[in-house]
Protein backbone atom coordinates (compact mmCIF):
# COMPACT_ATOMS: atom_id res chain seq x y z
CA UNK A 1 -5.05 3.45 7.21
CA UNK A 2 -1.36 4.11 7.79
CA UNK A 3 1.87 4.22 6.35
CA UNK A 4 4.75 3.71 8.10
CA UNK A 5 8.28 3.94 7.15
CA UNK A 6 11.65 2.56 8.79
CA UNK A 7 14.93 2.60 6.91
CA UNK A 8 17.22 0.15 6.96
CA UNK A 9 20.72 1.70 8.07
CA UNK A 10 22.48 -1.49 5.95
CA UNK A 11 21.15 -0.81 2.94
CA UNK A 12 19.41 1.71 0.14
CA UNK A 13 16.35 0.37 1.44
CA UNK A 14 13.01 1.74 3.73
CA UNK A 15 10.31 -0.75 4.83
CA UNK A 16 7.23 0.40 4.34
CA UNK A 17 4.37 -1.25 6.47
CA UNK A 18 0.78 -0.41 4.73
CA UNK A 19 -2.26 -0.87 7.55
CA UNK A 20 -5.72 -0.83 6.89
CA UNK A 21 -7.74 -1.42 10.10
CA UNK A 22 -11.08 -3.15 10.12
CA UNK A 23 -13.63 -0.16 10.05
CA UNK A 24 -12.20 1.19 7.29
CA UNK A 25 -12.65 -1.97 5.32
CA UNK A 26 -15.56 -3.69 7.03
CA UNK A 27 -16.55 -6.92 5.73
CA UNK A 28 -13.13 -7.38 3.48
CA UNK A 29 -11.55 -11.09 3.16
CA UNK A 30 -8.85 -10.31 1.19
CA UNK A 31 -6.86 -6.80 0.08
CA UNK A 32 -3.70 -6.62 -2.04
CA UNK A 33 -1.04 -3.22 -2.50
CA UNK A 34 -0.56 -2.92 -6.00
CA UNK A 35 1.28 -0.85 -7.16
CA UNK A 36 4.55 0.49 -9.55
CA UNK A 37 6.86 -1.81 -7.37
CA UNK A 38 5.42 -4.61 -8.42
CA UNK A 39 4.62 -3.42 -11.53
CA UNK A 40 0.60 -3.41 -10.81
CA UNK A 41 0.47 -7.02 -10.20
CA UNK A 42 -2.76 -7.58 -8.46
CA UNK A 43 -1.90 -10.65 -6.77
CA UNK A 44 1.80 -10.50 -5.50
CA UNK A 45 1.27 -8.23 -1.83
CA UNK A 46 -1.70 -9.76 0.11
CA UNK A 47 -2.27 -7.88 2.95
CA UNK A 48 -2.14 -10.21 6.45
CA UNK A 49 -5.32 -10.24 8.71
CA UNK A 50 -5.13 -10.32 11.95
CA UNK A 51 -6.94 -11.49 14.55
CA UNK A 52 -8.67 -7.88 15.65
CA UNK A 53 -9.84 -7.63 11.35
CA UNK A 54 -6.72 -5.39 10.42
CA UNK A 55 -4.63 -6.04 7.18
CA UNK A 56 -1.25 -5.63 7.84
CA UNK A 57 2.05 -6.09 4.81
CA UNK A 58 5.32 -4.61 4.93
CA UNK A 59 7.86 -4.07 1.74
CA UNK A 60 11.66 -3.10 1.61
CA UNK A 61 11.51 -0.28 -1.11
CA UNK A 62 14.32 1.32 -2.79
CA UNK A 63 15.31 4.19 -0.88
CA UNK A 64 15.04 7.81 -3.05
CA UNK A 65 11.53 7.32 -5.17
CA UNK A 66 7.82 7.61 -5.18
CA UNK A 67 5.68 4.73 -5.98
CA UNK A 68 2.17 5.03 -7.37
CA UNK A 69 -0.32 2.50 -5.61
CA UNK A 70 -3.52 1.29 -4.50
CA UNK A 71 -5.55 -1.04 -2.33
CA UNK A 72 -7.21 -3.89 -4.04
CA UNK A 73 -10.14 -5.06 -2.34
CA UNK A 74 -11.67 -8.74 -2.60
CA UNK A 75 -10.26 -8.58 -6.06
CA UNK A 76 -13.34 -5.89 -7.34
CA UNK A 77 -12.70 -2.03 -5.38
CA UNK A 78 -9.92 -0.09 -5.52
CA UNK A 79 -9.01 2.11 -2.80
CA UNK A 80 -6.71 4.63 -1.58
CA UNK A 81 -4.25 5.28 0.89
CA UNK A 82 -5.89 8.40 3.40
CA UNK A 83 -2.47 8.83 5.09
CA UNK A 84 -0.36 8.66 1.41
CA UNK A 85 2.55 11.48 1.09
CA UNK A 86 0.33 12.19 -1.88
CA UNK A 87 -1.64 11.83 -4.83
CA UNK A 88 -1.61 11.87 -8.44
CA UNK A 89 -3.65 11.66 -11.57
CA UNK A 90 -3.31 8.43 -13.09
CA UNK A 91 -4.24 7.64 -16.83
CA UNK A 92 -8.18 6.75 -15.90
CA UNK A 93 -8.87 10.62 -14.79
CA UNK A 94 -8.73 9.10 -11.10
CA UNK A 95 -5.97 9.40 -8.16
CA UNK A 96 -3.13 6.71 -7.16
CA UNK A 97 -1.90 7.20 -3.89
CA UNK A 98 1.94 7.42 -3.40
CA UNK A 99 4.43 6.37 -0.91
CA UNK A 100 7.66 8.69 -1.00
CA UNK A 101 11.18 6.99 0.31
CA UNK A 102 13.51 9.68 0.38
């Protein structure tokens, strides 16, 4: 897993590119990011597979906040983020990961 961050010098933006590579989700045909920026839609961000098994998606986020999120896998597990800025409690007594853009 990896998170990885560019800002955009044009704009009050950062990109954030989420990774999941294929060990780490063996056997996976489809994985979402859900999350607060899209207001924990579970089908908006599909995650891209490549040809090597890794999910790759990248989002322009609003530069300055923390978003809560998670991985979505095949539409049953939920996952998180290992290399998230951090974690929190979220209202079921388990942790969201969160991507900071400050």
């Amino acid at each position: 897993m990896s998170l990885k961050k560019q800002y955009l010098k044009t704009k009050d933006l950062c990109k954030v590119t989420f990774s999941l590579n294929s060990k780490e989700v063996e056997g996976a045909d489809k994985i979402n990011v859900v999350g607060e920026f899209n207001n924990w839609d579970e089908s908006e961000f599909s995650l891209k597979k490549n040809k090597s098994g890794n999910f790759k998606t990248s989002l322009n986020l609003e530069k300055g906040k923390k978003y809560q999120f998670k991985y979505l896998i095949d539409g049953k597990k939920w996952i998180n983020d290992t290399k998230a800025d951090m974690y929190v409690v979220n209202e079921f007594a388990e942790e969201n990961s969160v991507v900071v853009t400050e």
